[in-house]
Protein backbone atom coordinates (compact mmCIF):
# COMPACT_ATOMS: atom_id res chain seq x y z
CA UNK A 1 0.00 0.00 0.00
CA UNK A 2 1.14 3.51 -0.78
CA UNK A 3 2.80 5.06 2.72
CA UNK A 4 0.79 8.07 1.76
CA UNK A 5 -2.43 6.27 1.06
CA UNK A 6 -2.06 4.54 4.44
CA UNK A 7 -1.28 7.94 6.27
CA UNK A 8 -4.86 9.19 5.05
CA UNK A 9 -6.68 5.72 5.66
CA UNK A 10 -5.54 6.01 9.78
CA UNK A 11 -6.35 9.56 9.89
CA UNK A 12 -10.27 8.33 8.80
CA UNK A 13 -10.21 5.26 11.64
CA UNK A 14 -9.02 7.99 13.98
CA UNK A 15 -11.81 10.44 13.06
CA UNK A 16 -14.33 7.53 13.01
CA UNK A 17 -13.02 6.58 16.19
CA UNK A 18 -13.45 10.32 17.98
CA UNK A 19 -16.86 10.22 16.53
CA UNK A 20 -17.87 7.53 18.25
CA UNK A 21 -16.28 8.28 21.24
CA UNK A 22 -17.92 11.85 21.24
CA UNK A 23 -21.34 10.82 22.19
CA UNK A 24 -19.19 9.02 25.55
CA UNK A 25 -17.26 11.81 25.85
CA UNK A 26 -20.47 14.01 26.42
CA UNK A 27 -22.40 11.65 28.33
CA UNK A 28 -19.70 12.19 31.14
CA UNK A 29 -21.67 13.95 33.95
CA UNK A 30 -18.27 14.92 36.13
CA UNK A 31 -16.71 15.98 33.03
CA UNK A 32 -16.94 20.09 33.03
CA UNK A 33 -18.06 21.57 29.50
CA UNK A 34 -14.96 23.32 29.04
CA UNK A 35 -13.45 20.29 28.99
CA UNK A 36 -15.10 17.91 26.53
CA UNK A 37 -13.21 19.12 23.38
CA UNK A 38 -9.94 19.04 24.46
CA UNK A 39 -10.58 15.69 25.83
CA UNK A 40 -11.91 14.59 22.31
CA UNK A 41 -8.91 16.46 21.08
CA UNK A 42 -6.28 14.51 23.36
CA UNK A 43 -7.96 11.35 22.65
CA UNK A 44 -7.82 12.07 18.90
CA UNK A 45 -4.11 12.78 19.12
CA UNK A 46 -2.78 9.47 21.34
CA UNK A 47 -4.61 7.23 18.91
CA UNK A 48 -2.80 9.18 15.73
CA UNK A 49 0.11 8.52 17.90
CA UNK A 50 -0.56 4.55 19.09
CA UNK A 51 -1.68 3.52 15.12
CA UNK A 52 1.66 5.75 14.03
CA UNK A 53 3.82 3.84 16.34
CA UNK A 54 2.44 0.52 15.92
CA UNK A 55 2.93 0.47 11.65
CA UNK A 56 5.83 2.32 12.17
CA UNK A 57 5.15 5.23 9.59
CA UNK A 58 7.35 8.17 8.99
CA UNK A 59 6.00 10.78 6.69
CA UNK A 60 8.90 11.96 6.48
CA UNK A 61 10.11 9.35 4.65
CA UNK A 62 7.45 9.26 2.03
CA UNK A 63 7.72 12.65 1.01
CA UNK A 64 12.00 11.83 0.97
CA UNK A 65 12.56 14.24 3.66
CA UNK A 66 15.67 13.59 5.95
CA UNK A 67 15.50 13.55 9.28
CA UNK A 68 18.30 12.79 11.83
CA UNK A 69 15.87 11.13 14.26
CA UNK A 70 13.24 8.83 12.48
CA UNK A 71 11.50 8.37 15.28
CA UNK A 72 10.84 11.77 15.94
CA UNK A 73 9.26 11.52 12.03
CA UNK A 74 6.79 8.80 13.81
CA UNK A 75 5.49 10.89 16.34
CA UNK A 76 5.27 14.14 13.83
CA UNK A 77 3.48 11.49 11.47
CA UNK A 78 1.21 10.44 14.60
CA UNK A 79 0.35 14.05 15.15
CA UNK A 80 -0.79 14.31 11.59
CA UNK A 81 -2.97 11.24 11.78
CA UNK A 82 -4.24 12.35 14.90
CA UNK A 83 -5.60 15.45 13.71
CA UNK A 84 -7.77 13.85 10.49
CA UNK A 85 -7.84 13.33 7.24
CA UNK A 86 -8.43 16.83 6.36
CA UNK A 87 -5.17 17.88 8.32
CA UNK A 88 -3.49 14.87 6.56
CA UNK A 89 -4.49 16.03 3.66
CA UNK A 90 -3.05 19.72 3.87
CA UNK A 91 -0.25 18.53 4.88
CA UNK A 92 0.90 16.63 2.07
CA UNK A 93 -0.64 18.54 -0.38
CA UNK A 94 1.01 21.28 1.16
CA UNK A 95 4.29 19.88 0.18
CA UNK A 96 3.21 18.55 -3.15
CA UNK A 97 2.32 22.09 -3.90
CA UNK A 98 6.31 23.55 -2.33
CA UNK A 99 7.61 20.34 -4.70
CA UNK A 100 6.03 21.86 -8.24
CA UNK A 101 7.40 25.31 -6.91
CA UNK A 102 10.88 24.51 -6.32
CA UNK A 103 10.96 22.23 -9.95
């Protein structure tokens, strides 16, 4: 499968996942309002991180960027997947779009 392809497929399970962990999330009575969303959004991020650690994915290294630390590429990968598809998105069309300026 393309690295890319499977970037944007575990950003989806991770939305999918907050989605139906949302409705939980809300029906938490000790849980104060202010709270809810950045719960959702913490949750959000460790499973980006978990699924990025356990296929061991570097975006980095699918877009040919070097980085000293690969691991470090993980968890900046995990990030990515943890904040959706539509942030996964942006961010490699982002660099597609540097790419076809620098050529």
């Amino acid at each position: 499968m393309n690295g890319i392809a499977l970037v944007m497929l575990l950003a989806v399970v991770v939305e999918k996942l907050v989605q139906i962990f949302k409705d939980v999330v809300y029906a938490i009575p000790v849980l104060p309002d202010k709270f809810r969303p950045l719960t959702l959004e913490m949750l959000s991020l460790s499973c980006g991180l978990l699924l990025a650690f356990q296929t061991n994915i570097n975006a980095f290294e699918l877009i040919n960027v070097k980085i000293p630390n690969p691991m470090l590429g993980v968890a900046i990968t995990g990030l990515v997947i943890g904040k959706g598809a539509n942030f996964a998105h942006d961010f490699f069309d982002l660099y597609s779009k540097g790419k076809n300026l620098s050529s």
